[in-house]
N, C-alpha and C. Protein backbone atom coordinates (compact mmCIF):
# COMPACT_ATOMS: atom_id res chain seq x y z
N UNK A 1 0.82 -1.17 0.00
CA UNK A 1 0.00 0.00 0.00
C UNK A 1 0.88 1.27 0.00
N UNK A 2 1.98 1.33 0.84
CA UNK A 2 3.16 2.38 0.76
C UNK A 2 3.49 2.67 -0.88
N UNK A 3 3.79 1.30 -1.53
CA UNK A 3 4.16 1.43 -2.57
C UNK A 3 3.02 2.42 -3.53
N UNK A 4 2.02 1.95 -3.33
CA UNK A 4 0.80 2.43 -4.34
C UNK A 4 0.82 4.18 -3.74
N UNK A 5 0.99 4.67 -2.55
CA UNK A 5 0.97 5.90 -2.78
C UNK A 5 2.02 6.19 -3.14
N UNK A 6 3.24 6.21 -2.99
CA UNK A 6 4.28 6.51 -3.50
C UNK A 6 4.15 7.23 -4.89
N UNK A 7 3.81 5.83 -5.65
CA UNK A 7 3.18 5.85 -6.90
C UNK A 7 2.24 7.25 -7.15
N UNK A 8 1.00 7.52 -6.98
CA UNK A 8 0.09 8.38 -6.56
C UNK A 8 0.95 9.53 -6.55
N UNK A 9 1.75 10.14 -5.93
CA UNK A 9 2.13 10.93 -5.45
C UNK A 9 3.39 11.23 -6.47
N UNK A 10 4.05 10.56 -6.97
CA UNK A 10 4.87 10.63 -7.93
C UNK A 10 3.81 10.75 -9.02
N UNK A 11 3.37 10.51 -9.87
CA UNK A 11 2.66 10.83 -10.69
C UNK A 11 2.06 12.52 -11.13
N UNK A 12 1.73 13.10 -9.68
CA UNK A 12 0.77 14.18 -9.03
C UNK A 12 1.89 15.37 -9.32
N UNK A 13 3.28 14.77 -8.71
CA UNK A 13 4.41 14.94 -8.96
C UNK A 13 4.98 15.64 -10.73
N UNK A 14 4.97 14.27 -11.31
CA UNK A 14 5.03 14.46 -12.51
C UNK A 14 4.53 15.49 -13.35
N UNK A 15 3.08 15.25 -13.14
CA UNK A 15 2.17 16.11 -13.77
C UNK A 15 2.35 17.29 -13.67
N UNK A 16 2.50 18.32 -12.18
CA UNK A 16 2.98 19.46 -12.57
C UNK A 16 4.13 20.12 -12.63
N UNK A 17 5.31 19.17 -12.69
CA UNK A 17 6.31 19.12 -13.29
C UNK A 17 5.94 19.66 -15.01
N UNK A 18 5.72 18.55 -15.44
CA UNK A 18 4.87 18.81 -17.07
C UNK A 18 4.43 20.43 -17.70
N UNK A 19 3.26 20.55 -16.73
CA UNK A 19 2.69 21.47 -16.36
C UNK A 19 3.70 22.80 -16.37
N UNK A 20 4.09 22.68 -15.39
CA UNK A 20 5.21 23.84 -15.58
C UNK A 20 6.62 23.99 -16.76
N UNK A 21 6.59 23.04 -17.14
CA UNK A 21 7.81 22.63 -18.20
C UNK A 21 6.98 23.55 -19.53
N UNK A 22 5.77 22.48 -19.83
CA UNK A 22 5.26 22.76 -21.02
C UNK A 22 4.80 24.63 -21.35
N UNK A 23 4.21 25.41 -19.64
CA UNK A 23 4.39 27.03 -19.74
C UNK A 23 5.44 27.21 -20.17
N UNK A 24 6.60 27.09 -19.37
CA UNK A 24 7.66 27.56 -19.71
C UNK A 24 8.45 27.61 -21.60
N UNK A 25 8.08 26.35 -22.00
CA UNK A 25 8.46 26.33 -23.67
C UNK A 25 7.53 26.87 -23.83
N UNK A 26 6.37 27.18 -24.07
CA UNK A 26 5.06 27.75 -24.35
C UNK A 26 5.48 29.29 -24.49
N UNK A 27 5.62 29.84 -23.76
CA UNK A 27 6.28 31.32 -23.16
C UNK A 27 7.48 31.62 -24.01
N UNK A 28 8.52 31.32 -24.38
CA UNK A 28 9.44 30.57 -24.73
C UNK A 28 9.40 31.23 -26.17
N UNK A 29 8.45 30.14 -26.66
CA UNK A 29 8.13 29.78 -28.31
C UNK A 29 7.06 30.86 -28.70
N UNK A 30 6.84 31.21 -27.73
CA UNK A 30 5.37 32.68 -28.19
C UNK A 30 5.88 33.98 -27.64
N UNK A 31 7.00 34.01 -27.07
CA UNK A 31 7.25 35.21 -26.41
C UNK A 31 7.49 36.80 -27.58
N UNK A 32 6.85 38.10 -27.29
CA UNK A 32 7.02 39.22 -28.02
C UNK A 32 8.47 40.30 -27.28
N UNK A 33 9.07 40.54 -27.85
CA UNK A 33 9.56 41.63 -27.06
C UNK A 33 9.18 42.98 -26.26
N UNK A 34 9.43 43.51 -25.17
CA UNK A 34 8.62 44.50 -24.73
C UNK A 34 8.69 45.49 -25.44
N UNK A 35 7.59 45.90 -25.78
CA UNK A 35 7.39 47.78 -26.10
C UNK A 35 8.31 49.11 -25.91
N UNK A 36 9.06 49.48 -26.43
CA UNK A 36 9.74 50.40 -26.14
C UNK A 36 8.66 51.39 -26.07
N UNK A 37 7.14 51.78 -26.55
CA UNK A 37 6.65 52.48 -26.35
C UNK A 37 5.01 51.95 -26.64
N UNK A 38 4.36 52.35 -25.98
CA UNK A 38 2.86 52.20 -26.30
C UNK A 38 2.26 52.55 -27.70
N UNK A 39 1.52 51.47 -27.89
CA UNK A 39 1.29 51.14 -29.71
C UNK A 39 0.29 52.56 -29.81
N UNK A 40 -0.43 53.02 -28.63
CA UNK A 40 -1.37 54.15 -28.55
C UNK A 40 -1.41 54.93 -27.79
N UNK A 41 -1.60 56.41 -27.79
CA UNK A 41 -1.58 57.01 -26.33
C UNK A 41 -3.15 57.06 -26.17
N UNK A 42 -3.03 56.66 -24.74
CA UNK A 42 -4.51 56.23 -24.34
C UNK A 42 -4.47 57.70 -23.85
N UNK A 43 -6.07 58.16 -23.86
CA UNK A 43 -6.90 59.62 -22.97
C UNK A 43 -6.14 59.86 -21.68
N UNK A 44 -5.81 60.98 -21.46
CA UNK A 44 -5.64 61.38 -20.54
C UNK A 44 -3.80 61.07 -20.02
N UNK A 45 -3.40 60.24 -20.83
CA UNK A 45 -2.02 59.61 -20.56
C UNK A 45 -0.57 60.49 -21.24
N UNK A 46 0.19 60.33 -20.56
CA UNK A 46 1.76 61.34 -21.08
C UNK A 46 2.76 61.15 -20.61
N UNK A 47 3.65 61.18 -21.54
CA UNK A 47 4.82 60.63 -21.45
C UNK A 47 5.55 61.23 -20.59
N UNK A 48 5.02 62.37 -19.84
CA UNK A 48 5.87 62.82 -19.17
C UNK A 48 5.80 62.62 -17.29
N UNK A 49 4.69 61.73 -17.46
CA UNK A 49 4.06 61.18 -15.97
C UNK A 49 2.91 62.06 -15.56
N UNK A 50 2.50 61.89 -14.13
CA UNK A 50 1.48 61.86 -13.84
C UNK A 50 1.54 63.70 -13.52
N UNK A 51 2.74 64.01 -13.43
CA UNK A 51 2.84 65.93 -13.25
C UNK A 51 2.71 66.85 -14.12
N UNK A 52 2.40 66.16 -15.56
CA UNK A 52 2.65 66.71 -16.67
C UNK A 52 1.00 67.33 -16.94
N UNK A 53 -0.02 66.80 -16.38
CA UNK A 53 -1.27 67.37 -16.27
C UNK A 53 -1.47 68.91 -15.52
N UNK A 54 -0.51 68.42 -14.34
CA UNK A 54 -0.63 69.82 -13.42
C UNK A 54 0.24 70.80 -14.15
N UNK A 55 1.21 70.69 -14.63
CA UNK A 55 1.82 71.56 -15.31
C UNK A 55 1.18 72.19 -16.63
N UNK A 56 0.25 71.30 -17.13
CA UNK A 56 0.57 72.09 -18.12
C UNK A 56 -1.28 72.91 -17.55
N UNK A 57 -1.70 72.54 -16.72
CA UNK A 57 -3.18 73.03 -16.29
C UNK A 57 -2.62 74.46 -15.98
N UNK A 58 -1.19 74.51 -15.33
CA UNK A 58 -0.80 75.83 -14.64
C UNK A 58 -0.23 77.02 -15.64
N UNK A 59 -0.01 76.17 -16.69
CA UNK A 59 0.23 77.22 -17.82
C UNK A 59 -1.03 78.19 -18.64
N UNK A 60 -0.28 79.46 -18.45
CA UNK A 60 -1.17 80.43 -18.58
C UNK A 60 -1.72 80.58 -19.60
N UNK A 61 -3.14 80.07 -20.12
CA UNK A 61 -3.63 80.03 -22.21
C UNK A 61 -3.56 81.68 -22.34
N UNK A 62 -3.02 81.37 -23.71
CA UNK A 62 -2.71 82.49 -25.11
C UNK A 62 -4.17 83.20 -24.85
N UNK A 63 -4.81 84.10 -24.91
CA UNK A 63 -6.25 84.63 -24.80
C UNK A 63 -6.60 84.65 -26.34
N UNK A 64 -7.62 84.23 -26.99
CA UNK A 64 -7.97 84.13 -28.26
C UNK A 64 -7.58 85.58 -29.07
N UNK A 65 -7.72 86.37 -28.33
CA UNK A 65 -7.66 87.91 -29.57
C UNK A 65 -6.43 88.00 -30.08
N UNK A 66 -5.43 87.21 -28.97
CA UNK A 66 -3.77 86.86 -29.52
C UNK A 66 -3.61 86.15 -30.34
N UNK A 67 -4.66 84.93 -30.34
CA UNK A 67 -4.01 83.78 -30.97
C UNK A 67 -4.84 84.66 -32.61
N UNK A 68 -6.16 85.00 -32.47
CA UNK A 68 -6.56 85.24 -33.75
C UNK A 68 -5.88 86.18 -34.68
N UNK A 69 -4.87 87.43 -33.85
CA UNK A 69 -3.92 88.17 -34.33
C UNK A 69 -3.04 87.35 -35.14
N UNK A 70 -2.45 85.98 -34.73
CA UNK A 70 -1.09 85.45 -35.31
C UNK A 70 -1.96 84.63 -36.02
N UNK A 71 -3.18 84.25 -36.42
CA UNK A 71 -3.83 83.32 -37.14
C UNK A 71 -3.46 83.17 -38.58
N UNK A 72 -3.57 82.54 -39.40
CA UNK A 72 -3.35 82.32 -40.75
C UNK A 72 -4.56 81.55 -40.86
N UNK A 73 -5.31 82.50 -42.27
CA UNK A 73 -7.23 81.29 -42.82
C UNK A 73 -6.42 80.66 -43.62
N UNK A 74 -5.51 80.59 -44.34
CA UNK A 74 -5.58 79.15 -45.00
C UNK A 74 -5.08 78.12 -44.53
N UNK A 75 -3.87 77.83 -43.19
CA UNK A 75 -4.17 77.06 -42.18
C UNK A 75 -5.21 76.64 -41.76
N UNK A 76 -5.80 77.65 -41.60
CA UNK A 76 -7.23 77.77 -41.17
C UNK A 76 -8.05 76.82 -42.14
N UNK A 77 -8.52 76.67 -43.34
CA UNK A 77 -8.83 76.42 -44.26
C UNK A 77 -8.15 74.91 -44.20
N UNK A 78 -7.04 74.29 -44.39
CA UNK A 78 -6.93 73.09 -44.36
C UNK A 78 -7.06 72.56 -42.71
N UNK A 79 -7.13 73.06 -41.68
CA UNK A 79 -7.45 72.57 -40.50
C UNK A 79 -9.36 72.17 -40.33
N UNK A 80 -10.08 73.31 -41.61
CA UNK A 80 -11.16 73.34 -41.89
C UNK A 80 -11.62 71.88 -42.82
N UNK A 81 -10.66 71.31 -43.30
CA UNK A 81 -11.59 70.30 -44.62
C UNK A 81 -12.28 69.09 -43.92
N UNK A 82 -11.80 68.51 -42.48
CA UNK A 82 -12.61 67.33 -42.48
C UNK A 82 -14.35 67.53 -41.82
N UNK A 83 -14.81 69.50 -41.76
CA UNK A 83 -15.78 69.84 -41.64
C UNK A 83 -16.86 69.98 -43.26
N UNK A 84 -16.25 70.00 -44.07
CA UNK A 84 -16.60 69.71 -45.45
C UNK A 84 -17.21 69.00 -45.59
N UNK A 85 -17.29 67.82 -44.84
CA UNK A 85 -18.02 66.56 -44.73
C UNK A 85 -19.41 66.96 -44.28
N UNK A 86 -19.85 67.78 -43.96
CA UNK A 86 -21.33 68.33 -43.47
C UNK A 86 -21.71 69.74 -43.40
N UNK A 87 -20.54 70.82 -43.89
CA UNK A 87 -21.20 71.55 -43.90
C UNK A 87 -20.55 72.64 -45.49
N UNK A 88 -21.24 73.53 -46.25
CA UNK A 88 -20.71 74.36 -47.33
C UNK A 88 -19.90 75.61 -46.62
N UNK A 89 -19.04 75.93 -47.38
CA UNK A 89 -18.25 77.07 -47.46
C UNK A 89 -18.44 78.36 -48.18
N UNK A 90 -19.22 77.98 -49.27
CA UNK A 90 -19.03 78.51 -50.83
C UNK A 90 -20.37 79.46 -50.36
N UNK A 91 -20.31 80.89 -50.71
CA UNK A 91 -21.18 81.56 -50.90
C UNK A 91 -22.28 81.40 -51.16
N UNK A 92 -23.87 81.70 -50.69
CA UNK A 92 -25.00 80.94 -51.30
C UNK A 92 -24.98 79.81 -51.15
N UNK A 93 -24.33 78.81 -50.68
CA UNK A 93 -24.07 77.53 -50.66
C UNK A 93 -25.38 76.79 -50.00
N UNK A 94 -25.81 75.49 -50.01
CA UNK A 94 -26.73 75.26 -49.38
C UNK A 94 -26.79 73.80 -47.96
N UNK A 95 -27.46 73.82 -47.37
CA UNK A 95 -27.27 73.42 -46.15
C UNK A 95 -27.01 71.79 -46.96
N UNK A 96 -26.39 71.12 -45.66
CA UNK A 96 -26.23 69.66 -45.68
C UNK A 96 -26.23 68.97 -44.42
N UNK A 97 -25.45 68.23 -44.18
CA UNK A 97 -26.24 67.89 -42.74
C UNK A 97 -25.61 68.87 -41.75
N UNK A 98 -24.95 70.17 -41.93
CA UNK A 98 -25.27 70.98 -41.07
C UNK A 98 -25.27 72.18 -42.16
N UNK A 99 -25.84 73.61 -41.37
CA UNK A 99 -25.55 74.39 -41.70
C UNK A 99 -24.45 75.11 -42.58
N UNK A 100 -24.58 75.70 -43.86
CA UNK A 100 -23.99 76.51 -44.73
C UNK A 100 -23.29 77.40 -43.73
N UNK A 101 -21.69 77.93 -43.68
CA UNK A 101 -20.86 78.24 -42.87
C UNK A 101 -20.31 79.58 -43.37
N UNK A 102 -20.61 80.20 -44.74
CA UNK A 102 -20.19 81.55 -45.21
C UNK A 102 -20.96 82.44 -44.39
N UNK A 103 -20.41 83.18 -43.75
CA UNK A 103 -20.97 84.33 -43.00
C UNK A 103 -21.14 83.93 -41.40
N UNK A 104 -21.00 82.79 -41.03
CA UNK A 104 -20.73 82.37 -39.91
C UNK A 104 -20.73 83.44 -38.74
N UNK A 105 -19.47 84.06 -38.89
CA UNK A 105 -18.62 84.99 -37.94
C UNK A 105 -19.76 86.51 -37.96
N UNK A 106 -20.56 85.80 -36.76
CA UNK A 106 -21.19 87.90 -36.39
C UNK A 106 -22.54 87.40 -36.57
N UNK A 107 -23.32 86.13 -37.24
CA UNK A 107 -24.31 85.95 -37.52
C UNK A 107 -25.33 85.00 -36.82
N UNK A 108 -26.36 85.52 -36.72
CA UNK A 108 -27.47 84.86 -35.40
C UNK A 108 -27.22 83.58 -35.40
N UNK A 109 -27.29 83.05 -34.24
CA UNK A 109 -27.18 81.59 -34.06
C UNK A 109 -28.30 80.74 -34.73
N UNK A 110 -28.72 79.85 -35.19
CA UNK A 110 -30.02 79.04 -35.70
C UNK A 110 -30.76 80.25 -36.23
N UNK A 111 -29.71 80.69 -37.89
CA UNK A 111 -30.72 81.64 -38.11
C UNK A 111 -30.70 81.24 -39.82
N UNK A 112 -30.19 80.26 -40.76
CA UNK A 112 -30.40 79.48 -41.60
C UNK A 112 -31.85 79.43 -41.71
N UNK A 113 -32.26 79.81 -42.29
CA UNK A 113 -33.82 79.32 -42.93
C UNK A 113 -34.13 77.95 -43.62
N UNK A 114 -35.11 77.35 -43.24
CA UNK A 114 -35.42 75.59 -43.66
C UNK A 114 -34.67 74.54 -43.04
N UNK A 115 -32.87 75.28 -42.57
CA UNK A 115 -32.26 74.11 -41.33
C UNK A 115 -32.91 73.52 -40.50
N UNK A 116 -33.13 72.69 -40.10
CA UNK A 116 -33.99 71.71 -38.96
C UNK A 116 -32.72 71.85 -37.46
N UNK A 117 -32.62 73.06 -36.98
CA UNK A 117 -31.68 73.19 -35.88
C UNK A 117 -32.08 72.07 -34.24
N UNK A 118 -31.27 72.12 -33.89
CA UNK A 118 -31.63 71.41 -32.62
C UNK A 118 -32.02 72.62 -31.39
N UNK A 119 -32.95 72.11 -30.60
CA UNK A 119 -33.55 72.77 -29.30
C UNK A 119 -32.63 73.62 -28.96
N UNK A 120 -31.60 72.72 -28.39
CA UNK A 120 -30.26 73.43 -27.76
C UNK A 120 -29.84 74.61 -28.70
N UNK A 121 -29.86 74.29 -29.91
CA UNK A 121 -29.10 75.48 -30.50
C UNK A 121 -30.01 76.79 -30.94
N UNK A 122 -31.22 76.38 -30.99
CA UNK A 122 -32.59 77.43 -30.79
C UNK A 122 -32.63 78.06 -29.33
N UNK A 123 -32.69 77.55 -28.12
CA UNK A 123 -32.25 78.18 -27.02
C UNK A 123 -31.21 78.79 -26.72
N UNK A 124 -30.51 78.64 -27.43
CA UNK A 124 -28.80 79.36 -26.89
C UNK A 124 -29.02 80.44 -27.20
N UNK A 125 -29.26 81.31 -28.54
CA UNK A 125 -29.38 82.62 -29.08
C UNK A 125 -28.53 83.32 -28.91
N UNK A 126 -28.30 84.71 -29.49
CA UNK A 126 -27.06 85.48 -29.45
C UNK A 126 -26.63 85.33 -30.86
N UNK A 127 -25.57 85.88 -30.91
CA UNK A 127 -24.53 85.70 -32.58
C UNK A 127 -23.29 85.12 -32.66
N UNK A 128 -23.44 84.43 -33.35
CA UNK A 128 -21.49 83.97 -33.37
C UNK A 128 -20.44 84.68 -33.52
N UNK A 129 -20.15 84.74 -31.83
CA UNK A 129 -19.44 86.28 -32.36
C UNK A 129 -17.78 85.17 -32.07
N UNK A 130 -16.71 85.34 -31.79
CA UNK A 130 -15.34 84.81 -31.71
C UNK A 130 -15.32 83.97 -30.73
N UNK A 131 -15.48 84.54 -29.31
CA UNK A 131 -15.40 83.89 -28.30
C UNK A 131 -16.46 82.28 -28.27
N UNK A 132 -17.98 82.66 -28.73
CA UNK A 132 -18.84 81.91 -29.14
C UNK A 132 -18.41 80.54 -29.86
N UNK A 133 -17.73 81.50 -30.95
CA UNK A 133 -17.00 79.99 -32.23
C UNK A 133 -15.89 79.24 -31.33
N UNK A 134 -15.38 80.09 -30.82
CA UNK A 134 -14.33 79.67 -29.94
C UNK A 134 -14.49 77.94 -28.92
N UNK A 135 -15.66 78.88 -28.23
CA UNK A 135 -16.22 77.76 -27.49
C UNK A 135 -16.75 76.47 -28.06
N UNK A 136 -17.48 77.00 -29.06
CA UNK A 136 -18.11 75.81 -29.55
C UNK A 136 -17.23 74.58 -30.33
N UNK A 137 -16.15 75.36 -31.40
CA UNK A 137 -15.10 74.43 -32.35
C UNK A 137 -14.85 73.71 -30.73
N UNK A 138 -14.91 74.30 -29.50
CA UNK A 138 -13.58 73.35 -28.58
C UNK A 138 -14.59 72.23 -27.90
N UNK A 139 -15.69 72.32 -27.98
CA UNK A 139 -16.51 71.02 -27.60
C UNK A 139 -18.02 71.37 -28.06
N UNK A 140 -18.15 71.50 -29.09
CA UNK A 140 -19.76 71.26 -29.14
C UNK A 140 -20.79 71.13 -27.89
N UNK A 141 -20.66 69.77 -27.83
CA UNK A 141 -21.97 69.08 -26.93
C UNK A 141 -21.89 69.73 -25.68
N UNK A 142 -20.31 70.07 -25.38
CA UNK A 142 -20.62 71.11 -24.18
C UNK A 142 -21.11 72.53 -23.88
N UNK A 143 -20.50 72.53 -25.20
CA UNK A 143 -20.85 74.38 -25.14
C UNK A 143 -22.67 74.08 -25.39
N UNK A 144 -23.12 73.83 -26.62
CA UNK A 144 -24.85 73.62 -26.60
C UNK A 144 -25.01 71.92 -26.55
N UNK A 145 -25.83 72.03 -25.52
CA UNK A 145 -25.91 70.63 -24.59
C UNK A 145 -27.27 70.02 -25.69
N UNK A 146 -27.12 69.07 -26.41
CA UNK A 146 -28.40 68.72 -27.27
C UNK A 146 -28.00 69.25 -28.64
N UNK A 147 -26.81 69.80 -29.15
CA UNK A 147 -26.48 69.91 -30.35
C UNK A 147 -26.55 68.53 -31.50
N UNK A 148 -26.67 68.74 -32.49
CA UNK A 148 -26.69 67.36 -33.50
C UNK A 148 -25.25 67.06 -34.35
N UNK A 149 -24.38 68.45 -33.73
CA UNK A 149 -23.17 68.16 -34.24
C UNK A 149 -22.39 67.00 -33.77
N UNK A 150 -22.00 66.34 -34.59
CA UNK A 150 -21.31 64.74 -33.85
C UNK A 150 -19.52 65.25 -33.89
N UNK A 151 -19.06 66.08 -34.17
CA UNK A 151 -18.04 66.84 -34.11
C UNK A 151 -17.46 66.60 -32.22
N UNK A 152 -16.31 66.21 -32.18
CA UNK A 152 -15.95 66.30 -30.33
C UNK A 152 -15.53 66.94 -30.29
N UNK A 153 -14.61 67.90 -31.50
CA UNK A 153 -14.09 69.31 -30.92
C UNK A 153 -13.00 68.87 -31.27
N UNK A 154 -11.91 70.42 -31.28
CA UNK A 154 -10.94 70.72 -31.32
C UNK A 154 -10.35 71.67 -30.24
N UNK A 155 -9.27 70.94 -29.42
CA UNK A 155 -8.22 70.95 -27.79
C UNK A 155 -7.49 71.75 -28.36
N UNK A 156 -6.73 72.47 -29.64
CA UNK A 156 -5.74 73.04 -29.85
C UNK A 156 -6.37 74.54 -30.07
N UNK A 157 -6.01 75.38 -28.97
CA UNK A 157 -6.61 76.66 -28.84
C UNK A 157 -6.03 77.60 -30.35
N UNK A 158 -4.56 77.02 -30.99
CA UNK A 158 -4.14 77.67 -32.22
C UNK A 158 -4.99 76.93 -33.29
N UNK A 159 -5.27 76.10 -33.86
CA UNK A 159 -5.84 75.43 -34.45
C UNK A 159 -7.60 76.13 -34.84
N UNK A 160 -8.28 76.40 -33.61
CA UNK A 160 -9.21 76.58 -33.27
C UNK A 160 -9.35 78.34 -33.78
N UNK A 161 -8.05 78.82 -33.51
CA UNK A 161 -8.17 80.20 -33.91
C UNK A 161 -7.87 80.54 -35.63
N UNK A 162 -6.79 79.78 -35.93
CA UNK A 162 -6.92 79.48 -37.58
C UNK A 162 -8.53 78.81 -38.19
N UNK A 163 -9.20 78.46 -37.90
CA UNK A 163 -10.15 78.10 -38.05
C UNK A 163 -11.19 79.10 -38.15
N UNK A 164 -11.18 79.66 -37.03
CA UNK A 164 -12.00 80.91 -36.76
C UNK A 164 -11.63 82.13 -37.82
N UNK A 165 -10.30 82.45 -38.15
CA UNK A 165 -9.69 83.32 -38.82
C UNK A 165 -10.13 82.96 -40.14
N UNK A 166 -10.29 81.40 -40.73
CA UNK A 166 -10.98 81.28 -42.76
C UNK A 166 -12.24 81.18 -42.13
N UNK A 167 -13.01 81.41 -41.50
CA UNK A 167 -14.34 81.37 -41.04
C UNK A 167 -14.77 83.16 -41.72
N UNK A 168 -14.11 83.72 -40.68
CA UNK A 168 -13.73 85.02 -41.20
C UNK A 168 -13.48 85.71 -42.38
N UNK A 169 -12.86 84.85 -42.98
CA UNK A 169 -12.40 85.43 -44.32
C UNK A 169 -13.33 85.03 -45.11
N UNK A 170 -14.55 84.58 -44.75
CA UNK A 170 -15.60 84.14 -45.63
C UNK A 170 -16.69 85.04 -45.35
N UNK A 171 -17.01 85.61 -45.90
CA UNK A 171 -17.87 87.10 -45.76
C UNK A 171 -17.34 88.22 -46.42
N UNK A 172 -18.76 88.78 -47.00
CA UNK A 172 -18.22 90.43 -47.62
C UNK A 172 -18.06 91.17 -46.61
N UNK A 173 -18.25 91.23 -45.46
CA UNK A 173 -17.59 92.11 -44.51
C UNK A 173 -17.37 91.61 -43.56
N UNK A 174 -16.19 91.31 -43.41
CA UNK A 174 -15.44 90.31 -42.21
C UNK A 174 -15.74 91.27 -40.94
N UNK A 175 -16.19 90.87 -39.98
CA UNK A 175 -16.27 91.58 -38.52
C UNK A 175 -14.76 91.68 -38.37
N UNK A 176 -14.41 93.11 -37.55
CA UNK A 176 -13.03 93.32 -37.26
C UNK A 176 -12.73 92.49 -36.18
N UNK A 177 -11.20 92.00 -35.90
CA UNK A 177 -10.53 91.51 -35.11
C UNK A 177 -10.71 91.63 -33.75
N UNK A 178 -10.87 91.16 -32.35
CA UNK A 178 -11.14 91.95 -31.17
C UNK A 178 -9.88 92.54 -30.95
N UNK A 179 -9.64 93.10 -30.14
CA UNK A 179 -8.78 93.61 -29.62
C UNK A 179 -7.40 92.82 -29.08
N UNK A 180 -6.25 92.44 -29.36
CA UNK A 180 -5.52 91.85 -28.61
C UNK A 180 -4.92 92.39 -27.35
N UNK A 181 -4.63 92.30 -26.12
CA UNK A 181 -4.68 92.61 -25.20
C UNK A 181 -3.14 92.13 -23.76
């Protein structure tokens, strides 16, 4: 009976012997090298660690009337094309799934005739004046809560102001510059 567990027990033995042998070539024969860098930068993540948020929160933003001073519209204009996809540029132009965008800058909010605007953007009211475009290119859904723009915005406050600047340049009478300050 000694003998028979022995047995038993050697076996039990064996097995995860095996067991661990066969991970190990397994691991082995499939192994990748590590990442010198992440295939993606995930939200919210930076290469510069976890201080690089506070720092750059503490840095003082450019105020738009600056950035729109150093602006360039035809930057502006190619930072503008993947909005092409829904809305016209072209003078007279006519709506698509959003609003016709010549004259933009200075002009009533949801004031397109036959556009099917959203609530939110019928309640907001006022004119698109800089600060307005401002807000809105940088998050839509936040700035008018119930907008139909599927747009998430644009984080680059220069970007946002080249944008604003061929927005501008689209009109027979471009509203003047604000004030830089």
């Amino acid at each position: 009976m000694n003998f028979e567990i022995n047995k038993a027990v050697g076996a039990g033995l064996g097995a995860l012997l095996f067991t661990f042998m066969l991970g190990l070539f397994t691991e082995a024969l499939y192994s990748q090298p590590a990442m010198k860098k992440p295939g993606y930068d995930l939200p919210g993540a930076s290469a510069e660690g976890h201080g690089a948020a506070e720092a750059k929160a503490a840095e003082p933003a450019v105020p738009l009337p600056v950035l729109l001073a150093k602006a360039d519209p035809a930057k502006g204009k190619d930072d503008a094309k993947p909005c092409t996809a829904c809305h016209d540029f072209s003078k007279g132009g006519a709506a698509k799934v959003g609003p016709p965008l010549y004259g933009v800058v200075g002009r009533p909010k949801a004031s397109i005739a036959g556009f099917n605007y959203s609530d939110g953007m019928k309640a907001k009211g006022g004119d698109w004046s800089y600060d307005e475009l401002d807000h809105f290119i940088a998050s839509p859904k936040t700035d008018i809560s119930g907008t139909k723009m599927a747009f998430a915005g644009e984080k680059d406050a220069a970007k946002r102001a080249a944008i604003i600047a061929y927005l501008r340049s689209l009109s027979d009478n471009p509203l003047p510059l604000p004030a830089a300050k």
